[in-house]
Structure formats: C-alpha cells, structure tokens
C-alpha atoms as a PDB file:
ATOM      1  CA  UNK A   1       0.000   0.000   0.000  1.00  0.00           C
ATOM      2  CA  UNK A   2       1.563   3.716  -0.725  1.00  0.00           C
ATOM      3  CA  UNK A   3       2.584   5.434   2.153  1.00  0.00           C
ATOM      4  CA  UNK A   4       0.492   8.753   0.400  1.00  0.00           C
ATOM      5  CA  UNK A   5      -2.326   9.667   2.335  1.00  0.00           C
ATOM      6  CA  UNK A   6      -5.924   7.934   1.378  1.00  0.00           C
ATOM      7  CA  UNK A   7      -7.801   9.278  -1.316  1.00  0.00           C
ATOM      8  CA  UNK A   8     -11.382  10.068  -0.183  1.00  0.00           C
ATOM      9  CA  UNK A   9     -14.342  11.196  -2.204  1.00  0.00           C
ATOM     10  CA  UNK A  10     -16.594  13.938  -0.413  1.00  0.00           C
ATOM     11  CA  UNK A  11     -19.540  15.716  -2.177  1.00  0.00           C
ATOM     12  CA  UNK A  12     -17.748  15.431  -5.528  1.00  0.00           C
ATOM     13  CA  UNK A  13     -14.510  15.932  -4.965  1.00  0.00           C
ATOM     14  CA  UNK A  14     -11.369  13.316  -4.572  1.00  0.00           C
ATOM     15  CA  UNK A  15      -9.149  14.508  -1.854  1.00  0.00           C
ATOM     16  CA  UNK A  16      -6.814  13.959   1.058  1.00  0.00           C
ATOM     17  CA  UNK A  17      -8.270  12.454   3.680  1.00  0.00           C
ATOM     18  CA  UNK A  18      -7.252  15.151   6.056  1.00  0.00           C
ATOM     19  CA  UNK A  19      -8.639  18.194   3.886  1.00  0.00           C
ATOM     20  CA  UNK A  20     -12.430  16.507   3.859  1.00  0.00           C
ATOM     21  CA  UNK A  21     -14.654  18.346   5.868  1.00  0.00           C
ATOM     22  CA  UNK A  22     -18.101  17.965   6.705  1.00  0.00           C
ATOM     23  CA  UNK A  23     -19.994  20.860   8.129  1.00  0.00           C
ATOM     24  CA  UNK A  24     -21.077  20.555  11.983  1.00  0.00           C
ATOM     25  CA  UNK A  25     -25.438  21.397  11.088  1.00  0.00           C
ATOM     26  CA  UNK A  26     -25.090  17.814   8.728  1.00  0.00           C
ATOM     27  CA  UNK A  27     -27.622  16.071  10.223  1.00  0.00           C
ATOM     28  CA  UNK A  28     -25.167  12.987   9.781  1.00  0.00           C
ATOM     29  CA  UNK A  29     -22.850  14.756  12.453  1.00  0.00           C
ATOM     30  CA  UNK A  30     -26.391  16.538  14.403  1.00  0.00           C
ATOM     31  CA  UNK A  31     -28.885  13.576  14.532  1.00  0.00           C
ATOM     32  CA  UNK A  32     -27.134  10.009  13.217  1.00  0.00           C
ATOM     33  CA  UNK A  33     -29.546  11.135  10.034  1.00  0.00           C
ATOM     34  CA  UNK A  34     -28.458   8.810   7.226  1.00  0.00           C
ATOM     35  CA  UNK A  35     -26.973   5.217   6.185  1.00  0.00           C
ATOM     36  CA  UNK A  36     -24.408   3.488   5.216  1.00  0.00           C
ATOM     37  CA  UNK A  37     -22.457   0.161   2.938  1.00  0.00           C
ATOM     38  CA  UNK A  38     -19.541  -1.733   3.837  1.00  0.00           C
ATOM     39  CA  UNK A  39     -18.340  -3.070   0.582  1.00  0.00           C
ATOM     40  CA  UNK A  40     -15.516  -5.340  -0.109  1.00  0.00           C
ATOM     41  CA  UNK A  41     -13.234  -5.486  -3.151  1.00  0.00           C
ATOM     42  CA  UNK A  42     -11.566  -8.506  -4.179  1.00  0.00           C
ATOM     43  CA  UNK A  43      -8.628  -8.253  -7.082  1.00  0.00           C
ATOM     44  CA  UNK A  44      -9.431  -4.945  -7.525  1.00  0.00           C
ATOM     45  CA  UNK A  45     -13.352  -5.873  -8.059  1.00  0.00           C
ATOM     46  CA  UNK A  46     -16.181  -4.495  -6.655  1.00  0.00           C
ATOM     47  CA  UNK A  47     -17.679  -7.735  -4.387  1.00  0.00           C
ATOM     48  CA  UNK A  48     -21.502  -8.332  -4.729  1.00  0.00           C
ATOM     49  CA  UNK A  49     -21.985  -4.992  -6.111  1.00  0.00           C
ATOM     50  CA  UNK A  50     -25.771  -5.241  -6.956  1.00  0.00           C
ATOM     51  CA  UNK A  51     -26.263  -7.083  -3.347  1.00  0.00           C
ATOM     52  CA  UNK A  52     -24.979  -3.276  -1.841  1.00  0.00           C
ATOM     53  CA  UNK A  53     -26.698  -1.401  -3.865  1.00  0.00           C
ATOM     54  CA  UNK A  54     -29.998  -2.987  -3.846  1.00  0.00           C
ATOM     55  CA  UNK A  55     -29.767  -2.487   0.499  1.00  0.00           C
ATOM     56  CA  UNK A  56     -28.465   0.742   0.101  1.00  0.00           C
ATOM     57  CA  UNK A  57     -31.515   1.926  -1.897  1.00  0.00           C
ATOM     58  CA  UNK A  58     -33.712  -0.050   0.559  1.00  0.00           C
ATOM     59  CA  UNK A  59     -32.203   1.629   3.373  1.00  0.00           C
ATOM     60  CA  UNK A  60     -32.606   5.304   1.494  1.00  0.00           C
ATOM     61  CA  UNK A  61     -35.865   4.948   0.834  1.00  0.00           C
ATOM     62  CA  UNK A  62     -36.506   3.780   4.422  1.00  0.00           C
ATOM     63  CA  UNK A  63     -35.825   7.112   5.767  1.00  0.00           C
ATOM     64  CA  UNK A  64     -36.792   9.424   2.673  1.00  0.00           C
ATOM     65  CA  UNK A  65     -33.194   9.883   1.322  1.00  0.00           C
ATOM     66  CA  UNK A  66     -33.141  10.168  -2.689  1.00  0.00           C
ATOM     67  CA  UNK A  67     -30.449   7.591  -3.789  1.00  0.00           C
ATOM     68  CA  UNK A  68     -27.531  10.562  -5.267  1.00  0.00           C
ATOM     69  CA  UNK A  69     -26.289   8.434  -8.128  1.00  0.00           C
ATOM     70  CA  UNK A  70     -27.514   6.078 -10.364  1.00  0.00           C
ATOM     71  CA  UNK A  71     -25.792   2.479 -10.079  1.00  0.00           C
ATOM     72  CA  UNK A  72     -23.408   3.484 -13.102  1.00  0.00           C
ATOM     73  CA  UNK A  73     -22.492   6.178 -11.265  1.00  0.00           C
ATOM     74  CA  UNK A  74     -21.738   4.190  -8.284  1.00  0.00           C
ATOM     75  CA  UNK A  75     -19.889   1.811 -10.434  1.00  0.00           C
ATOM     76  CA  UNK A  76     -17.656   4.579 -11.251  1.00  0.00           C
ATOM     77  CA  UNK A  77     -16.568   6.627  -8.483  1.00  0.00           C
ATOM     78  CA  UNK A  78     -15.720   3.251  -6.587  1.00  0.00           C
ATOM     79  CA  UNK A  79     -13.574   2.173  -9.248  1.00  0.00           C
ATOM     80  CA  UNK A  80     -12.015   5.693  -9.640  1.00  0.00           C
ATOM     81  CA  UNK A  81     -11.467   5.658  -5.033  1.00  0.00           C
ATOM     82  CA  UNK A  82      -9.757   2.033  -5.859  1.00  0.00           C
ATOM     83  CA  UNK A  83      -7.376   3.345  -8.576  1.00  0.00           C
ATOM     84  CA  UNK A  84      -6.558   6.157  -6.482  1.00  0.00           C
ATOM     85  CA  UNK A  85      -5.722   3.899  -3.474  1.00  0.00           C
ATOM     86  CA  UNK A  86      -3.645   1.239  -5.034  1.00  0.00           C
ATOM     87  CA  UNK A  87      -3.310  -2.105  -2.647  1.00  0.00           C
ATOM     88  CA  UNK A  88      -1.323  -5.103  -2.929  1.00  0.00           C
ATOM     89  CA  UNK A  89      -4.169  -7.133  -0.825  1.00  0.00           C
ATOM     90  CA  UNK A  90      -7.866  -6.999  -0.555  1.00  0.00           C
ATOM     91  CA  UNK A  91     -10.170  -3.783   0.184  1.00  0.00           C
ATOM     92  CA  UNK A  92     -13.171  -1.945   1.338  1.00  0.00           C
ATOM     93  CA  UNK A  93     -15.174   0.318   0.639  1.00  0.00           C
ATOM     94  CA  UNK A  94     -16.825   2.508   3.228  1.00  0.00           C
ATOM     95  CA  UNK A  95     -19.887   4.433   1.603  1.00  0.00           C
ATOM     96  CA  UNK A  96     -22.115   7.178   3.802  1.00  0.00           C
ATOM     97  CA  UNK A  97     -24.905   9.193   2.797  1.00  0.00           C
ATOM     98  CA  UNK A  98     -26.246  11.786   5.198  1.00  0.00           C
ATOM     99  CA  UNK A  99     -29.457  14.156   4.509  1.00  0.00           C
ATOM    100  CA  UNK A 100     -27.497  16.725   4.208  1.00  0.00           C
ATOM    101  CA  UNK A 101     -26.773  20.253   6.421  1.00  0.00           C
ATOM    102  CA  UNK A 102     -29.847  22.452   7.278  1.00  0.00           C
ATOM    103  CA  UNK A 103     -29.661  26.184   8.574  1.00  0.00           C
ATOM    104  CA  UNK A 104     -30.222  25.217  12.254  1.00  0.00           C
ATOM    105  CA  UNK A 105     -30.388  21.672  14.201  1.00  0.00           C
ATOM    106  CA  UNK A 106     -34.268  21.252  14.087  1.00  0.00           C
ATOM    107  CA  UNK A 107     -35.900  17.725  14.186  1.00  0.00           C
ATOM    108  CA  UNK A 108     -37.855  18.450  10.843  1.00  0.00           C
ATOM    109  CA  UNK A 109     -35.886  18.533   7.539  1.00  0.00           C
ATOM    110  CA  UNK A 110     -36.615  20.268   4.368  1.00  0.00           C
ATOM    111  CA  UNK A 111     -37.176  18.176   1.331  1.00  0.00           C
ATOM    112  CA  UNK A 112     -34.585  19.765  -0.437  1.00  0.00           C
ATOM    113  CA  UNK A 113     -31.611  19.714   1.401  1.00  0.00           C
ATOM    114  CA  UNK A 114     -28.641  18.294  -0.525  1.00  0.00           C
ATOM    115  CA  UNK A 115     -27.699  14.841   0.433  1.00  0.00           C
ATOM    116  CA  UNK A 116     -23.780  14.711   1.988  1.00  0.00           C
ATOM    117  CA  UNK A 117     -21.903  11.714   0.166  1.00  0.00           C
ATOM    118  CA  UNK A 118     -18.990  10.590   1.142  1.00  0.00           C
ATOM    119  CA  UNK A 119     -16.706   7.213   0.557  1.00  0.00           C
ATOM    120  CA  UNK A 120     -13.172   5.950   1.370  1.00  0.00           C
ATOM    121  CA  UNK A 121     -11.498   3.130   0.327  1.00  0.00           C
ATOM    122  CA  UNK A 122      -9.054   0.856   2.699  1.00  0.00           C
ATOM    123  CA  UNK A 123      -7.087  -2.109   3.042  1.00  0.00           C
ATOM    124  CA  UNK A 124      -8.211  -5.186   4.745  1.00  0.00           C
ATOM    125  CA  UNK A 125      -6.553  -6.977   6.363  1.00  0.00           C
ATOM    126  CA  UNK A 126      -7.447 -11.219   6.523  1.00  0.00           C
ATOM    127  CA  UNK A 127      -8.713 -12.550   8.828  1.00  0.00           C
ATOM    128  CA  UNK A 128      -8.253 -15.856  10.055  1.00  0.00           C
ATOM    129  CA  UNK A 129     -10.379 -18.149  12.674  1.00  0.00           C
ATOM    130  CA  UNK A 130      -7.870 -21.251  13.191  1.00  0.00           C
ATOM    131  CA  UNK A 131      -8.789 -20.572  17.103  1.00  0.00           C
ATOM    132  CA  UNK A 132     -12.276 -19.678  17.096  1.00  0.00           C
ATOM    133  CA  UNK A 133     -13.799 -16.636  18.490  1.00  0.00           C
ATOM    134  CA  UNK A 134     -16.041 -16.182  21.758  1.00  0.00           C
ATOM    135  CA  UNK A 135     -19.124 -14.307  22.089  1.00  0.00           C
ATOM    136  CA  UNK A 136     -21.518 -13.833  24.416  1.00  0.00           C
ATOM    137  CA  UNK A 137     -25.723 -13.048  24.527  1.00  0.00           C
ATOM    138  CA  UNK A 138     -27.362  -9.895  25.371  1.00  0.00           C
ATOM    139  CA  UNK A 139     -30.905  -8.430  24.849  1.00  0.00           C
ATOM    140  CA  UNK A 140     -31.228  -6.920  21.295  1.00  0.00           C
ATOM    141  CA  UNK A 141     -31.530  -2.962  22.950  1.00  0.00           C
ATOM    142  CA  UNK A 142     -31.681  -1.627  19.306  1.00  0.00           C
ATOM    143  CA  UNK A 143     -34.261  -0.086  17.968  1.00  0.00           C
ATOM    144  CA  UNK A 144     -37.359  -1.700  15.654  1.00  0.00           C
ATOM    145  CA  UNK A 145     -36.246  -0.615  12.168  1.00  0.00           C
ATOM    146  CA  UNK A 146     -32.860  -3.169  11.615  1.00  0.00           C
ATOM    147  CA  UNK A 147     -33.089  -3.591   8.215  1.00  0.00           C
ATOM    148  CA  UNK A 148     -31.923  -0.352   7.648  1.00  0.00           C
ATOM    149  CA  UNK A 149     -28.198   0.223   7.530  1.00  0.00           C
ATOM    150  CA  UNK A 150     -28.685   3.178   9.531  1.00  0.00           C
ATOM    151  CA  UNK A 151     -25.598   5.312  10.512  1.00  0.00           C
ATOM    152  CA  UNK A 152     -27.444   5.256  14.258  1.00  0.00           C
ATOM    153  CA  UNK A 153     -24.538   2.488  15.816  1.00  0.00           C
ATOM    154  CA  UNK A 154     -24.606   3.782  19.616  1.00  0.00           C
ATOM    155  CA  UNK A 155     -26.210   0.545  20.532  1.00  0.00           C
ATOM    156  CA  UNK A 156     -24.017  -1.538  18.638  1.00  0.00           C
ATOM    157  CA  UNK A 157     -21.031  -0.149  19.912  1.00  0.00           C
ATOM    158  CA  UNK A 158     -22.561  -0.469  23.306  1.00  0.00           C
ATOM    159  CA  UNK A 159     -22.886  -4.353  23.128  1.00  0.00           C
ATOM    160  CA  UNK A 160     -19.356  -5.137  21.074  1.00  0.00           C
ATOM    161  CA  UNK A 161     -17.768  -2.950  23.899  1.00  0.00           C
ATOM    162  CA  UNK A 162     -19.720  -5.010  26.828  1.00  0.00           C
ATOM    163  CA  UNK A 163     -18.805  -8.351  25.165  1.00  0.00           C
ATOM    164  CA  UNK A 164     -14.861  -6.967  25.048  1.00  0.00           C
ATOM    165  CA  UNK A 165     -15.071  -6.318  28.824  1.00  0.00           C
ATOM    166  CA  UNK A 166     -16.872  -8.956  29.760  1.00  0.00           C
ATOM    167  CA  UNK A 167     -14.713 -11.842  28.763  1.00  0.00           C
ATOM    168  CA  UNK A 168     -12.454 -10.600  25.697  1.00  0.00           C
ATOM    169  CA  UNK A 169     -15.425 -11.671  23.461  1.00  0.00           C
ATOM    170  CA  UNK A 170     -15.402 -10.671  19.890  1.00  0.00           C
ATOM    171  CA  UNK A 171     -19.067 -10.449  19.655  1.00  0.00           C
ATOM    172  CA  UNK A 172     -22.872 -10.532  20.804  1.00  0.00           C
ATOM    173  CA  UNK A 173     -25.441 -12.515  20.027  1.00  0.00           C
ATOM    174  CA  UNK A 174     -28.560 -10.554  20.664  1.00  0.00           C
ATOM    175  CA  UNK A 175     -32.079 -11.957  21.328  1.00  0.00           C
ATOM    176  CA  UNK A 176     -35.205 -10.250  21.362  1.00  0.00           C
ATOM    177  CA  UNK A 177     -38.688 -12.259  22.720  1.00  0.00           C
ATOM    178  CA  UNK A 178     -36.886 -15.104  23.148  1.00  0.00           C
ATOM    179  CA  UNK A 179     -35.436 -15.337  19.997  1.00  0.00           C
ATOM    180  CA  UNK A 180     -32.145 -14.599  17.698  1.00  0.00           C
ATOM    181  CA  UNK A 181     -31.896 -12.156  15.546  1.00  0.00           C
ATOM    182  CA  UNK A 182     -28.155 -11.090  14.748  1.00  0.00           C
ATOM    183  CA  UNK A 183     -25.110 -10.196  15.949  1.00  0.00           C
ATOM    184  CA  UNK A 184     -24.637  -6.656  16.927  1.00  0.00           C
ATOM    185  CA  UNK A 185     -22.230  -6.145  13.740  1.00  0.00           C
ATOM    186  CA  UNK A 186     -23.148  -9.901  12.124  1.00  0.00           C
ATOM    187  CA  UNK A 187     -25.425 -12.104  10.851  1.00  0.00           C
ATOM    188  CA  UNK A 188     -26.012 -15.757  13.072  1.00  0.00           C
ATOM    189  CA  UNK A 189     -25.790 -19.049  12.091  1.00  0.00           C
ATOM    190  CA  UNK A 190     -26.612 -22.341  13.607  1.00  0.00           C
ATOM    191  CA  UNK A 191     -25.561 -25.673  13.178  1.00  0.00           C
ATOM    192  CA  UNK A 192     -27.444 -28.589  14.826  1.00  0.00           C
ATOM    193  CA  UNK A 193     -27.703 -32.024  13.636  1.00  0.00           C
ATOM    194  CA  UNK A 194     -26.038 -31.082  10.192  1.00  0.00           C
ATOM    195  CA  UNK A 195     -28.651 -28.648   9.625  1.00  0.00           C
ATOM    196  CA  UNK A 196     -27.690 -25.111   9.573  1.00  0.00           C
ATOM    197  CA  UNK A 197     -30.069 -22.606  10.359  1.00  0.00           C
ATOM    198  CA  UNK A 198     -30.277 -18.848  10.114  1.00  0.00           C
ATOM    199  CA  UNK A 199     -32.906 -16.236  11.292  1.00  0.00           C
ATOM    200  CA  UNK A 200     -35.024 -15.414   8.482  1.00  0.00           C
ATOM    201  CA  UNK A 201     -35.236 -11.648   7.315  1.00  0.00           C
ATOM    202  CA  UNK A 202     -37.396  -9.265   8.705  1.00  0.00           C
ATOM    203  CA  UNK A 203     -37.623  -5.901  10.443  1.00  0.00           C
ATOM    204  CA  UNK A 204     -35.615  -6.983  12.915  1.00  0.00           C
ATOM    205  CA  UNK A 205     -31.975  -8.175  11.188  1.00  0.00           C
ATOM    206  CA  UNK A 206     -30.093  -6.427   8.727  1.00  0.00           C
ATOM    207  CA  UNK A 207     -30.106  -7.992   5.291  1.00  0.00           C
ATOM    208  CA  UNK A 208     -26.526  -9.471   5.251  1.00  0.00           C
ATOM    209  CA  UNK A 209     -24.953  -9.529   1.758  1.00  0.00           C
ATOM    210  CA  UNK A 210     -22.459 -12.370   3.228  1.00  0.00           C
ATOM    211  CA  UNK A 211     -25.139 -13.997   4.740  1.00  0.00           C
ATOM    212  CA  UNK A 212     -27.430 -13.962   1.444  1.00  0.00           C
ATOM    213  CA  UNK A 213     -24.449 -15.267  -0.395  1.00  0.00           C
ATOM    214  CA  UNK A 214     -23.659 -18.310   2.024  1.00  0.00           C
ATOM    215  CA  UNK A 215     -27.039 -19.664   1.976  1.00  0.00           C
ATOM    216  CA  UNK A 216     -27.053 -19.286  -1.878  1.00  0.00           C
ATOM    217  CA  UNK A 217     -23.464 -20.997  -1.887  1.00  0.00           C
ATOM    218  CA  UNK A 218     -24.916 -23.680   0.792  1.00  0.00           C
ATOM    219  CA  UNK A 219     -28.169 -24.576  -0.971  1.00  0.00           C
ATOM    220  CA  UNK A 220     -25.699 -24.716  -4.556  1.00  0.00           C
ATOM    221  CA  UNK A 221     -23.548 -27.511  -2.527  1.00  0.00           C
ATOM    222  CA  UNK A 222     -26.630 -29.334  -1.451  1.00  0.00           C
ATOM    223  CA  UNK A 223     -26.497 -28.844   2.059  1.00  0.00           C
ATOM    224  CA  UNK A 224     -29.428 -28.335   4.615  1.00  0.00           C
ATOM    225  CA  UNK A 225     -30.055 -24.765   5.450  1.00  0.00           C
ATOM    226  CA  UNK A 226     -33.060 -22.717   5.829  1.00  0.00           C
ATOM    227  CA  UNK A 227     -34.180 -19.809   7.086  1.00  0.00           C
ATOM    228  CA  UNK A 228     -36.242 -20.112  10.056  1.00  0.00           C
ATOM    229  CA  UNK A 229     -36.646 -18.679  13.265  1.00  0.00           C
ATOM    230  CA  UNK A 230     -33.889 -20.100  16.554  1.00  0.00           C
ATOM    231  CA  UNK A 231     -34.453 -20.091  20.073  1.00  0.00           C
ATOM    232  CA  UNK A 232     -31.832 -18.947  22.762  1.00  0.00           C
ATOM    233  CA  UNK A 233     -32.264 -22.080  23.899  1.00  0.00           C
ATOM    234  CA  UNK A 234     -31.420 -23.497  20.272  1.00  0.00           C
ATOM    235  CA  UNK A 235     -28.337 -21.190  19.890  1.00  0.00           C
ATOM    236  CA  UNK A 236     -26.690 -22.763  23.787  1.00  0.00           C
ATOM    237  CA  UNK A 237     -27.302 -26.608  22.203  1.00  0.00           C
ATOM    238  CA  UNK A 238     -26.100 -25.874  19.258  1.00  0.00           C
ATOM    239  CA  UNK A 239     -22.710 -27.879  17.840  1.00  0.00           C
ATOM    240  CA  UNK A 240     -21.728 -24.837  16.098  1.00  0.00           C
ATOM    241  CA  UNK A 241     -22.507 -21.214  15.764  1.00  0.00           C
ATOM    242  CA  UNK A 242     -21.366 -18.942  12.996  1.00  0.00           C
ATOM    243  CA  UNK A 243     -20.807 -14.970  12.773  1.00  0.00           C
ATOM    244  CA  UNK A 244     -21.028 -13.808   9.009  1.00  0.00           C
ATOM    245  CA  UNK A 245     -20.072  -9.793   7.818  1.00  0.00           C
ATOM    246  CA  UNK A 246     -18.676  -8.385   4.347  1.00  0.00           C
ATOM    247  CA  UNK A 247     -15.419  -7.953   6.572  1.00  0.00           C
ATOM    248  CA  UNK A 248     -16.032 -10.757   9.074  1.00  0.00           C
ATOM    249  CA  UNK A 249     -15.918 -13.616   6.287  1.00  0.00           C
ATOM    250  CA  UNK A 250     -17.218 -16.358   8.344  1.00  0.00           C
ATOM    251  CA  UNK A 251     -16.354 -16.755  11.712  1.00  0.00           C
ATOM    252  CA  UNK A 252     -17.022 -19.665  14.041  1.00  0.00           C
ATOM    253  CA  UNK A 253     -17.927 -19.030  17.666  1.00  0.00           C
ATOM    254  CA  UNK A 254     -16.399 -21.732  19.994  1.00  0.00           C
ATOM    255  CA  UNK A 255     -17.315 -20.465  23.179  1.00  0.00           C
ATOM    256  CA  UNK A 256     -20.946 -18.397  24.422  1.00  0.00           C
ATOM    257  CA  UNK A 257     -21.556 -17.074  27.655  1.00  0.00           C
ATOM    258  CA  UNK A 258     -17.952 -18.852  28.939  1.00  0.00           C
ATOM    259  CA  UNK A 259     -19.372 -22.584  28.113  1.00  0.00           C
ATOM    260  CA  UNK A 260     -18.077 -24.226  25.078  1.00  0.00           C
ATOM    261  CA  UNK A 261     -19.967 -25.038  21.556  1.00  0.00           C
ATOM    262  CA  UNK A 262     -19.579 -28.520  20.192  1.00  0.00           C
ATOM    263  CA  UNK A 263     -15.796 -29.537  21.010  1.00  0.00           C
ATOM    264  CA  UNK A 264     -14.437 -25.939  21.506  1.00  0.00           C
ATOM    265  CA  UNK A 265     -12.956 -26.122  18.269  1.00  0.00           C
ATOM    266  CA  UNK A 266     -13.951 -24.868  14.680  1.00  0.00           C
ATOM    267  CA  UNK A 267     -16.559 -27.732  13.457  1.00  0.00           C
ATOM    268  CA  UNK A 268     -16.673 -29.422  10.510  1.00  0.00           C
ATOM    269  CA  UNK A 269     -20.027 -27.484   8.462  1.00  0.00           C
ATOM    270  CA  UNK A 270     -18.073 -24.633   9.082  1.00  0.00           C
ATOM    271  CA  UNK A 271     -14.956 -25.633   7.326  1.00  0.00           C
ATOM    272  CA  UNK A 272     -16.768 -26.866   4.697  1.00  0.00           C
ATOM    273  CA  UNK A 273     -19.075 -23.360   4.638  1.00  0.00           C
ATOM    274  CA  UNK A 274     -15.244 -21.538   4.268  1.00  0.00           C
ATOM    275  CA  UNK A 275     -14.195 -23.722   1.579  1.00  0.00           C
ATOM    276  CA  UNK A 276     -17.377 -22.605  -0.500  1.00  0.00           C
ATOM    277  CA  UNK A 277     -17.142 -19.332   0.620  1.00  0.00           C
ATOM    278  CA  UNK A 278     -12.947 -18.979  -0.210  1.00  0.00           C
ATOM    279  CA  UNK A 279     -13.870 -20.621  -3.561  1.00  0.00           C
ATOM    280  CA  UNK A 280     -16.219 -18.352  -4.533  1.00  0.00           C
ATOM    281  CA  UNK A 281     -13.937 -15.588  -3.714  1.00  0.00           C
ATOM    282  CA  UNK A 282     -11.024 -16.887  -5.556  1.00  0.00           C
ATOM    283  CA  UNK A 283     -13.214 -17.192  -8.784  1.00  0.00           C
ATOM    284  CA  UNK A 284     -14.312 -13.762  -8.215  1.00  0.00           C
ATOM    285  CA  UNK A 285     -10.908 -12.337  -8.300  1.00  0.00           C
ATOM    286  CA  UNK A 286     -10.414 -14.529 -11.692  1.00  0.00           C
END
C-alpha cells in the first residue's frame, strides 16, 4: 500500500483524507440522520456490487433519502477511489450518505436539502479463525427498524464494547422475545444435527450480503439450510454457531456465555461453509 495519504471522495470531490470536511449542522454529524455500505473489493473488483446497492436503496428509501447516483455512477466513483488507493491485498469500501446540512439543528428537515456523500477506500486486512472466536448473549436494545443500515450504531457499539469487557469476546449474540436475531455487527448461524439454520429476514436483522451469499453458496452444494426462526435455547445446544459480515468472512464461535460449543474447536459445516465461501472468492478475483 503507498505510504500517500488515502484518497477520499466527499460531495464530488477526490481529496486527502485530512482536507475533507463535513460541516457541523449535517444532520449525519447533528442527529445520526443517514446510512451506510460496507463493501468489499476482491482483485481490484467491486464484491456483490448489486447485493450493496440494492440495500443501500432499501435503506434510502426507508428514511426518505433520494439515492444521489444512479448504479453506473456508483460503479464509477468506486472504481475511480480504488485506482486512487492502489493495494497489494484486498479492500473496502466505506460508503455514507447523510441528509445533508440544514440552517439550524431542528428535528424536521426540508425536502430539499442536498444529500452529503462521502466514501473511502481501505485495506483489509485477513482474517483468520484457526482458534475460534467467543461471544456472548445480550438483549437486542436496538431499535425496531434493523433492516436499515442506519448510521445510528450507539447501541451496537454499546454491546461489542460489553462483550470486550466482559470476557475478551469478539461479539454478541442478541435476542429479542426469546429469539435470535443477529449479531450486533453480524449475521447468526446455527448448526445442529447437520442442519444449519439462520434467522429469516425481517424488520428486525439487517439484510446481510455475506449472509445472502452463504445460503445461496450452501443450498448450490446441497447442504441443509433454511431460514427459520432459533431459540436462545437453540443457539446454547447448538454444535456450532457462525458470525457472518462483508469484513467478518465467516467466523465460528467456539465459546458463548464462557461454556463451550460442540468440542471448543472450529466444526466441521463450518470448514466446509469456508471452503465454498474462499472458492467463490477466488473465482471472483479470476
């Protein structure tokens, strides 16, 4: 990776990281008042690029947000931000859209106030699960709307910080009437009897593009997954558990709540899920 300073692109313009400003009425910065993608790119390529876009107009039209560019245009300026950050390894992109600045912080926006766009591009770094990760459970404290990629993350962060402090957990599994519904950055699988379950999507999970694409690779390699609703009590008996993110890959969860999953070690659906998933990959990168 150059040692220049990342290439950003802000309301039009391609520019230093450090000279991007955003002004302090954008309702992004005021109110959380906007969305956001996490996009990765493989060799150089855009991954899943109509998979991002088609939840990024979902979540702009969620909260009354015209979508700034057309999918051409989209096509464009991220292959312009990746040309301007050259990388020897893989990539994201990080894409935010905002409602824009008003005259004053008031609740109520005006219809025409010009959307703030902004997007950088940064290496990844891979990651690797040999070990497992831990994770623990929590009530799902976010709010109703989840299947919006809204920039709104206090709660998140709130839950990945408790489940660092709590045990050096990487994650939480959150559950809401008794049931799972995601991670509090992730999508949740389950693994029981060689059938591999996953919430089903709804109001209250965020449509994972990984996730999407695993079942899709899953049903492809004739394996038994649907989408269906799991218990708490379902997630603690299961003999694995599975965390899946556009950064996250798929990760396997060997310990919840301090007791062990399965053997305490990676199982064997989800080295199998990695192989598809890896496979995919490398024939996306050509």
């Amino acid at each position: 990776m150059s040692t220049a300073s990342p290439i950003v692109y802000l309301n039009g313009q391609y520019l230093p990281v450090q000279d991007a400003q955003v002004s302090v009425l954008d309702r992004g910065f005021l109110f959380g008042d906007g969305v956001y993608e996490v996009i990765p790119v493989y060799g150089n390529k855009v991954f899943r690029f109509a998979g991002h876009m088609d939840r990024l107009c979902n979540s702009l039209s969620a909260i009354d947000i015209k979508n700034p560019c057309t999918d051409t245009e989209w096509e464009v300026l991220f292959h312009e931000l990746i040309k301007r950050n050259p990388a020897d390894g893989d990539q994201s992109l990080y894409l935010q859209i905002t409602r824009g600045a008003g005259s004053s912080r008031d609740h109520l926006y005006s219809d025409n106030l010009q959307p703030t766009v902004f997007v950088m591009c940064r290496p990844v770094t891979a990651k690797k699960y040999d070990q497992g990760i831990t994770a623990i459970t929590h009530e799902d404290i976010r709010w109703k709307y989840c299947h919006i990629k809204a920039i709104t993350l206090l709660p998140n962060i709130m839950l990945r910080q408790l489940a660092l402090k709590t045990d050096g957990s990487s994650e939480a599994i959150l559950i809401r009437d008794g049931l799972v519904t995601e991670g509090a950055a992730s999508n949740v699988f389950v693994v029981k009897a060689n059938r591999i379950s996953t919430p089903p999507k709804d109001r209250t999970i965020l449509p994972g593009v990984t996730r999407d694409l695993l079942v899709e690779l899953l049903h492809q390699a004739g394996l038994n997954c649907v989408e269906t609703e799991i218990t708490e009590q379902q997630l603690h008996d299961a003999d694995e558990i599975w965390i899946t993110g556009s950064l996250a890959g798929i990760a396997p969860v060997v310990k919840l709540d301090g007791r062990r999953i399965g053997n305490g070690q990676p199982g064997v659906q989800w080295k199998v899920a990695v192989q598809l998933f890896n496979a995919y990959k490398q024939s996306y990168k050509g």
